[in-house]
C-alpha atoms as a PDB file:
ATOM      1  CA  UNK A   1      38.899  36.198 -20.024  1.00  0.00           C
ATOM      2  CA  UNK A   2      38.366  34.866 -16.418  1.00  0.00           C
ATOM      3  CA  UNK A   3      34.362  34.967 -17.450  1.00  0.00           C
ATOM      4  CA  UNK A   4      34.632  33.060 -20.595  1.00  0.00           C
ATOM      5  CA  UNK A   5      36.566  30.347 -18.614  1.00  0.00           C
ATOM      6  CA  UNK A   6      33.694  29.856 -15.843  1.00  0.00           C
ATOM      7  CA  UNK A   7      31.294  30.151 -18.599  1.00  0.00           C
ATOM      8  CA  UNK A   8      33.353  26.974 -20.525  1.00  0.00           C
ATOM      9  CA  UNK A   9      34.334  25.205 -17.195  1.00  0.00           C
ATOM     10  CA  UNK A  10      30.144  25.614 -16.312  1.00  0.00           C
ATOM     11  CA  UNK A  11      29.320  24.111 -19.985  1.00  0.00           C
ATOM     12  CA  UNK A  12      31.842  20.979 -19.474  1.00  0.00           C
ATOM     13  CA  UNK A  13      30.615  20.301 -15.814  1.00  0.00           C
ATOM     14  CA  UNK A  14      27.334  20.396 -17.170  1.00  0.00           C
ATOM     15  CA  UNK A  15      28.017  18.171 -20.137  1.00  0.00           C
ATOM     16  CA  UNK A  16      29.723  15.855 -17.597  1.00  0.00           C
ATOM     17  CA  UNK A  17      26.460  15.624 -15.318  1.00  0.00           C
ATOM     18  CA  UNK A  18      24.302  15.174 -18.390  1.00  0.00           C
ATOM     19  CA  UNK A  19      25.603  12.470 -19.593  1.00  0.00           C
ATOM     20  CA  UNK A  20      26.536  10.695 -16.113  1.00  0.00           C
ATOM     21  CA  UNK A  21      22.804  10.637 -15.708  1.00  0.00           C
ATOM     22  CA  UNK A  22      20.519   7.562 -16.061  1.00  0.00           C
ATOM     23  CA  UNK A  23      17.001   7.002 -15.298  1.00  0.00           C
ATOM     24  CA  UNK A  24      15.563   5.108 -12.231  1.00  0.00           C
ATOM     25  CA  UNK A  25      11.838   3.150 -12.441  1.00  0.00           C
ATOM     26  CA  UNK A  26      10.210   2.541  -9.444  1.00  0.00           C
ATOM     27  CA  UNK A  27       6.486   1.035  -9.291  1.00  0.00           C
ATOM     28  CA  UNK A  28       3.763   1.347  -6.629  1.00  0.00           C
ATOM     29  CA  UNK A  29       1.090  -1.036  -5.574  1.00  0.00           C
ATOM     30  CA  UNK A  30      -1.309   1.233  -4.208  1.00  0.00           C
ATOM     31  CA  UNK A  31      -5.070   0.965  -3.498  1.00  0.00           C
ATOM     32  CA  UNK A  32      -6.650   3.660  -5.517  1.00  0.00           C
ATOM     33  CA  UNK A  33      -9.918   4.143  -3.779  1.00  0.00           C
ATOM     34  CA  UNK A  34      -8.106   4.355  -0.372  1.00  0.00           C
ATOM     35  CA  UNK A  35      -4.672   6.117  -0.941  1.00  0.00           C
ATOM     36  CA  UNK A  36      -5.245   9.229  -0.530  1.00  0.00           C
ATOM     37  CA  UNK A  37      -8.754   9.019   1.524  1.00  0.00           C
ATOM     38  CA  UNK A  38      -8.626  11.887   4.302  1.00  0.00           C
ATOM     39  CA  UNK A  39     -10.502   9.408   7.326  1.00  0.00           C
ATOM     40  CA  UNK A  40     -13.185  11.333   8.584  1.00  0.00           C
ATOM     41  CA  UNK A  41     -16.170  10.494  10.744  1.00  0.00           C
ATOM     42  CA  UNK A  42     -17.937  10.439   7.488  1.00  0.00           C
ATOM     43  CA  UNK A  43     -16.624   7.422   6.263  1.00  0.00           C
ATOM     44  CA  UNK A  44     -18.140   5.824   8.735  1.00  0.00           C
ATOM     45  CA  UNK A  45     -21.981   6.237   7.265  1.00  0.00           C
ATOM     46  CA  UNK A  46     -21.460   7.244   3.686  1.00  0.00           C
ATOM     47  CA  UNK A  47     -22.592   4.585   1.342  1.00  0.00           C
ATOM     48  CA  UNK A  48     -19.836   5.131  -1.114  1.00  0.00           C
ATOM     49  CA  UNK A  49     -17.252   3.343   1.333  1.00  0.00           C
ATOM     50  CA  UNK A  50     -19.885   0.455   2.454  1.00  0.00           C
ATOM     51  CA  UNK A  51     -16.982  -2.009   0.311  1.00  0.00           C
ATOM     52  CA  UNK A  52     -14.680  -0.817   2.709  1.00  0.00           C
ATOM     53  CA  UNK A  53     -16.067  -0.950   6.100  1.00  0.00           C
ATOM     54  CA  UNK A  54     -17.427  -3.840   8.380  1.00  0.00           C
ATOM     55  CA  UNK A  55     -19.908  -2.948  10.666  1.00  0.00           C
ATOM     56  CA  UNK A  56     -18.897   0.102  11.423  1.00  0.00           C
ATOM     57  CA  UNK A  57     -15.104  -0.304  11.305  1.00  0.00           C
ATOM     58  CA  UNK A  58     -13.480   1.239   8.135  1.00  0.00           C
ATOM     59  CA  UNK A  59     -10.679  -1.012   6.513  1.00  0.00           C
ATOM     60  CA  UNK A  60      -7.844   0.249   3.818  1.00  0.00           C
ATOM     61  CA  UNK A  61      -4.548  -1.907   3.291  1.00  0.00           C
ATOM     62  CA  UNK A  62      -1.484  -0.357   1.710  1.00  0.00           C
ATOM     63  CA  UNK A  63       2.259  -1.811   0.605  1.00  0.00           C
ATOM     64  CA  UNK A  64       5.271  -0.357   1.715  1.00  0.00           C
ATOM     65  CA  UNK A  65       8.457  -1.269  -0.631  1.00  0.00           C
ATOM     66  CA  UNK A  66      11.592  -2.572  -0.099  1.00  0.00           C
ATOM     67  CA  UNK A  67      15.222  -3.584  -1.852  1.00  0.00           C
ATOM     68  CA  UNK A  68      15.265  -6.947  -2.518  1.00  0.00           C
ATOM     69  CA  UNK A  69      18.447  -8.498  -0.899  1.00  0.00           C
ATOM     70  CA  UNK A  70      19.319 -10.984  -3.529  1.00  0.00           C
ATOM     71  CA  UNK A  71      18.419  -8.938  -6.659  1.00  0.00           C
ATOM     72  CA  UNK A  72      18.578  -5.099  -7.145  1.00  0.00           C
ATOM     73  CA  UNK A  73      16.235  -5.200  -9.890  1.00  0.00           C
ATOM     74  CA  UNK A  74      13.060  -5.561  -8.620  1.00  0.00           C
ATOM     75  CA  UNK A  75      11.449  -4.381  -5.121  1.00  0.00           C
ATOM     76  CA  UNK A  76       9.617  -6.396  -2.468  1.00  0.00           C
ATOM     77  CA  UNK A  77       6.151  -5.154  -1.124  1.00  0.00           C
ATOM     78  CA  UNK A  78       4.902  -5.497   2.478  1.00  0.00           C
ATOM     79  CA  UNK A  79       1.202  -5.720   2.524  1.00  0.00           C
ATOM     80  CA  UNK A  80      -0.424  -4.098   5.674  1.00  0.00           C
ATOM     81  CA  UNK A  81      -4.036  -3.298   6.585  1.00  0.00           C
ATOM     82  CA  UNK A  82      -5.028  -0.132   8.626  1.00  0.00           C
ATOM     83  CA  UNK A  83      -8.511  -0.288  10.301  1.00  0.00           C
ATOM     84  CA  UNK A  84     -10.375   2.757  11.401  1.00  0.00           C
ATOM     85  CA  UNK A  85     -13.194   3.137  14.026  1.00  0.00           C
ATOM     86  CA  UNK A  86     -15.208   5.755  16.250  1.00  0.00           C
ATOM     87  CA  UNK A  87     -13.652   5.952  19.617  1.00  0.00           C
ATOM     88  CA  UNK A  88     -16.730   5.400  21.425  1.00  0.00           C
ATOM     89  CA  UNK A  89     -16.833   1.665  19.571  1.00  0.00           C
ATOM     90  CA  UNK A  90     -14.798  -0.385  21.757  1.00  0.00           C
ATOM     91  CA  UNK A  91     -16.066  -4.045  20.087  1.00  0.00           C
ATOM     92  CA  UNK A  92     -13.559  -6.331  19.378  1.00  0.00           C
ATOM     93  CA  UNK A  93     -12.053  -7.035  15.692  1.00  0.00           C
ATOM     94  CA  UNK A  94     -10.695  -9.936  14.414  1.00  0.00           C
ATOM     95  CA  UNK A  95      -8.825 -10.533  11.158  1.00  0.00           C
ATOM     96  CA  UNK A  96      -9.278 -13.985   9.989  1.00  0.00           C
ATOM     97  CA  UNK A  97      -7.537 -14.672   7.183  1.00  0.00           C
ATOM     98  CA  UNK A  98      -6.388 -13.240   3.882  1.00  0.00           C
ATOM     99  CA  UNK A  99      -5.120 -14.264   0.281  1.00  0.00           C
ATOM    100  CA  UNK A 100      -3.345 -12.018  -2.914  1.00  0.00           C
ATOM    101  CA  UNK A 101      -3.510 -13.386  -5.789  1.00  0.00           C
ATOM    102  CA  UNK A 102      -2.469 -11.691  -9.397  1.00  0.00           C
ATOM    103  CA  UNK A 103      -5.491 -10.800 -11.567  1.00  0.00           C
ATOM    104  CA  UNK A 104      -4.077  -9.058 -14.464  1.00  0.00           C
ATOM    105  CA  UNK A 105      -0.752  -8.273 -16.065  1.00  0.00           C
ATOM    106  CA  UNK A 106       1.582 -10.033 -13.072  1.00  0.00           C
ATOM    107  CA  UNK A 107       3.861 -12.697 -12.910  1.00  0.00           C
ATOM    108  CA  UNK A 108       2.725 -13.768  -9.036  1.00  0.00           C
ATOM    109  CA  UNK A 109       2.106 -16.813  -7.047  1.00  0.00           C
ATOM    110  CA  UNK A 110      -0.959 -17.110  -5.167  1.00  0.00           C
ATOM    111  CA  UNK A 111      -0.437 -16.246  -1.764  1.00  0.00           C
ATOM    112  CA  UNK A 112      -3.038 -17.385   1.852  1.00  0.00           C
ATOM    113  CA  UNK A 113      -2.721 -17.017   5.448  1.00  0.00           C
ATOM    114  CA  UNK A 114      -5.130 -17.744   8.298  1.00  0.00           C
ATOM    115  CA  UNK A 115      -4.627 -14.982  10.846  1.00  0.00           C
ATOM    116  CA  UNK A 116      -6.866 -14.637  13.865  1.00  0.00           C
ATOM    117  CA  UNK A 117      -5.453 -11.201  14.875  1.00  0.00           C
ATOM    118  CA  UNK A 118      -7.412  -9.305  17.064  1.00  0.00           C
ATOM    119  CA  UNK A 119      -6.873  -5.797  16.527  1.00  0.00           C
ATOM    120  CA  UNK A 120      -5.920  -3.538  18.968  1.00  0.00           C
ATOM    121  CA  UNK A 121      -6.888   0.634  18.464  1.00  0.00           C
ATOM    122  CA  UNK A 122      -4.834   3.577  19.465  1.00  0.00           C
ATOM    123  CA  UNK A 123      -6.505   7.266  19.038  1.00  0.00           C
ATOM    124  CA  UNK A 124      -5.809   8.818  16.137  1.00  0.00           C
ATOM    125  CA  UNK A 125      -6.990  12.085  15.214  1.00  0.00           C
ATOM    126  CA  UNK A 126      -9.975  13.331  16.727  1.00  0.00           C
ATOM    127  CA  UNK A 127     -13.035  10.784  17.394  1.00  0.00           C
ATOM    128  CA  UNK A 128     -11.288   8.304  15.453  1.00  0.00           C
ATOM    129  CA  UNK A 129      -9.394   5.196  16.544  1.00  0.00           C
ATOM    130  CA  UNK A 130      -6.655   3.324  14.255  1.00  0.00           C
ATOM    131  CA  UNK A 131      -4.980  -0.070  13.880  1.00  0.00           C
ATOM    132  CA  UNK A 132      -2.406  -1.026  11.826  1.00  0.00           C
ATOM    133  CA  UNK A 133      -1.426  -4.335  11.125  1.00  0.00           C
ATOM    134  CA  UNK A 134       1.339  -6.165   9.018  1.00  0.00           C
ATOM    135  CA  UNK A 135      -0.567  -8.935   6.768  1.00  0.00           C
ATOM    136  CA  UNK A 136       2.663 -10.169   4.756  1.00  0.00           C
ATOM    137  CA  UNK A 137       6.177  -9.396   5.163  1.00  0.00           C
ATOM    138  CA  UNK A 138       6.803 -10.055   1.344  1.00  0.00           C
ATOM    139  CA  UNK A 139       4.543 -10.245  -1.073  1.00  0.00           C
ATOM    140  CA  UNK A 140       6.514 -11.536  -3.809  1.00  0.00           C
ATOM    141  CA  UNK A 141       9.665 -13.799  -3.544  1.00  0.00           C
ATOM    142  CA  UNK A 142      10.669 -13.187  -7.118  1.00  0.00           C
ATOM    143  CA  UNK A 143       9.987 -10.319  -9.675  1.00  0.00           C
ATOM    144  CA  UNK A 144       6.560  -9.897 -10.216  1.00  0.00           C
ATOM    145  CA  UNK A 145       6.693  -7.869 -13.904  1.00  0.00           C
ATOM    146  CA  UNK A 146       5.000  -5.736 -12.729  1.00  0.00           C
ATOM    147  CA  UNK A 147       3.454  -2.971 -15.290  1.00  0.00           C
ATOM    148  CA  UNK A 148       1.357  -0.127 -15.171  1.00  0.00           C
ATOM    149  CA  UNK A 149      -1.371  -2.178 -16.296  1.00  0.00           C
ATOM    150  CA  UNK A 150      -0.887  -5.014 -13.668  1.00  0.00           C
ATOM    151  CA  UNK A 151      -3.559  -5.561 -10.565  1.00  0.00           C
ATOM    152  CA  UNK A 152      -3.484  -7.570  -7.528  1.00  0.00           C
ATOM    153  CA  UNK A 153      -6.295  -8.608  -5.710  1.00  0.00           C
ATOM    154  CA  UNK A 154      -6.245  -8.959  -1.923  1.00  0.00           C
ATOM    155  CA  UNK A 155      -9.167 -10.788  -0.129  1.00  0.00           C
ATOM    156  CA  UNK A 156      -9.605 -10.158   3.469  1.00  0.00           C
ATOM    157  CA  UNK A 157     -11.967 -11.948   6.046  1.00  0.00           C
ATOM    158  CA  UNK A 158     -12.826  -9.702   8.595  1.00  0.00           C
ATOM    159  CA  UNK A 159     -14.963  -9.577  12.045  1.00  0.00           C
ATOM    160  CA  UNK A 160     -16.819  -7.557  14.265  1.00  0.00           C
ATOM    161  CA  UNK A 161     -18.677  -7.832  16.982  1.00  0.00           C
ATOM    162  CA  UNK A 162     -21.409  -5.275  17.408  1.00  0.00           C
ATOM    163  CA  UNK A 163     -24.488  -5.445  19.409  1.00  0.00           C
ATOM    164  CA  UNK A 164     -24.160  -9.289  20.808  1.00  0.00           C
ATOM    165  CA  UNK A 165     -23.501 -10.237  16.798  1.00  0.00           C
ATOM    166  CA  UNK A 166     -20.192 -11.381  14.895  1.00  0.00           C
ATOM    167  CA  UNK A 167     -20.176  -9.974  11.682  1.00  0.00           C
ATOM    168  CA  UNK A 168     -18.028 -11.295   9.312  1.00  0.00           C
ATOM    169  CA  UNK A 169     -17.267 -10.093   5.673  1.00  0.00           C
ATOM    170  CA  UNK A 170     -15.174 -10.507   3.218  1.00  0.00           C
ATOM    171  CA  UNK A 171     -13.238  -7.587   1.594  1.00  0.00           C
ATOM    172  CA  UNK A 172     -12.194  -7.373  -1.552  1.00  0.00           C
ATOM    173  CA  UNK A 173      -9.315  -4.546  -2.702  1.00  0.00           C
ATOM    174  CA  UNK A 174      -7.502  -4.128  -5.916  1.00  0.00           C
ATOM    175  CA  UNK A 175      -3.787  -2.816  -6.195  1.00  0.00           C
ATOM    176  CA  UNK A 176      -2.906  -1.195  -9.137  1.00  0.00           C
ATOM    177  CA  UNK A 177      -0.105   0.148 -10.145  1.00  0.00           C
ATOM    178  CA  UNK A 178       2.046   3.792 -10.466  1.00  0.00           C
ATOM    179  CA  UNK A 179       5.450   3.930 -12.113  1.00  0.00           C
ATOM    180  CA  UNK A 180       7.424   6.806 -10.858  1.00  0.00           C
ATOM    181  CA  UNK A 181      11.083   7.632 -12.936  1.00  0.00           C
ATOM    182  CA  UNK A 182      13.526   9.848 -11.836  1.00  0.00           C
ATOM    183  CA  UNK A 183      16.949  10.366 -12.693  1.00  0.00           C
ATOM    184  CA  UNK A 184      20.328   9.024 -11.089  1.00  0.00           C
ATOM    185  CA  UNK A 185      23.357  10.420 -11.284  1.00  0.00           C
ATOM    186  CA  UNK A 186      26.484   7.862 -11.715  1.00  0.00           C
END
C-alpha cells in the first residue's frame, strides 16, 4: 500500500514538472573559424590562418551575451577582439578602427568606430602572449532577428610594426550563428 502511494505521488510530481516546463532559445554569434582554435605557435606560420594574422600577430574576436535591460526577449552582444603573439615579439599594435554591419538574415544597423588602441600583451600559455580588448559594449540596441541563418560581418583595421615597417591590414570575420534550447521550469 505505502509503495503504490510513492509510486502515484512520484507519477503526479512528475506530471506536475512536465507540464510546468517550457523551452528557452538562446542564440550565439560566434566566429566559426576561430571558436574553438587551440592557439599554438603554429598559427603563427601556417598559411591556413594568413586571414587571421597581421604580421605575425594572430587576431580572433568573439561576443559575449547579455540580458537586455529594457526587453527580456532578446540578448545584447559585446564584441571583443583577442590578439595573439610570440613572446619574443615585443612590436607595438595598434587597432585602428572597426565597423559590423549585417550581411545576411539580420535586422541590424550599421555600426563604426575609430579606435587607436594600442594593445598591450600579458603571457599566456607558453611562448605565447595575449591581448584582449573590448571593441563594442553593445552591438545591437534593439532585437536583431537573429536566425540560424543570419551573419554579421566585422571589419577590423589593424597595425603592426615589424622590422622599422607599419603594417596595416584589414580583417575581415564573419559571425554566424548557434541556437541553443533548453528547458525551464516555471
Amino acid at each position: 500500500m505505502f509503495k503504490r502511494l510513492v509510486k502515484f505521488f512520484t507519477i503526479g510530481m512528475l506530471a506536475i514538472n512536465l507540464a510546468g516546463c517550457q523551452t528557452a532559445t538562446i542564440i550565439d554569434l560566434f566566429h566559426a573559424k576561430t571558436e574553438k582554435l587551440q592557439v599554438t605557435e603554429v598559427v603563427f606560420s601556417n598559411p591556413a590562418y594568413e586571414p587571421n594574422r597581421v604580421g605575425t600577430v594572430f587576431f580572433a574576436p568573439y561576443t559575449v551575451q547579455n540580458e537586455s535591460d529594457t526587453d527580456p526577449v532578446y540578448y545584447k552582444y559585446s564584441l571583443y577582439l583577442k590578439a595573439f603573439r610570440l613572446v619574443e615579439n615585443s612590436n607595438p599594435v595598434t587597432i585602428n578602427s572597426v565597423k559590423v554591419k549585417g550581411t545576411k538574415d539580420v535586422t541590424f544597423k550599421e555600426l563604426s568606430k575609430d579606435l587607436s588602441i594600442p594593445l598591450e600583451f600579458s603571457d599566456w600559455e607558453g611562448s605565447i602572449q595575449k591581448s584582449d580588448n573590448l571593441l563594442f559594449e553593445e552591438i545591437n540596441e534593439e532585437n536583431m532577428k537573429l536566425t540560424d541563418d543570419s551573419i554579421i560581418t566585422v571589419l577590423v583595421n589593424v597595425s603592426v610594426e615589424e622590422n622599422g615597417e607599419t603594417i596595416t591590414k584589414d580583417l575581415t570575420f564573419e559571425l554566424e550563428t548557434r541556437s541553443r534550447t533548453y528547458s525551464v521550469q516555471q
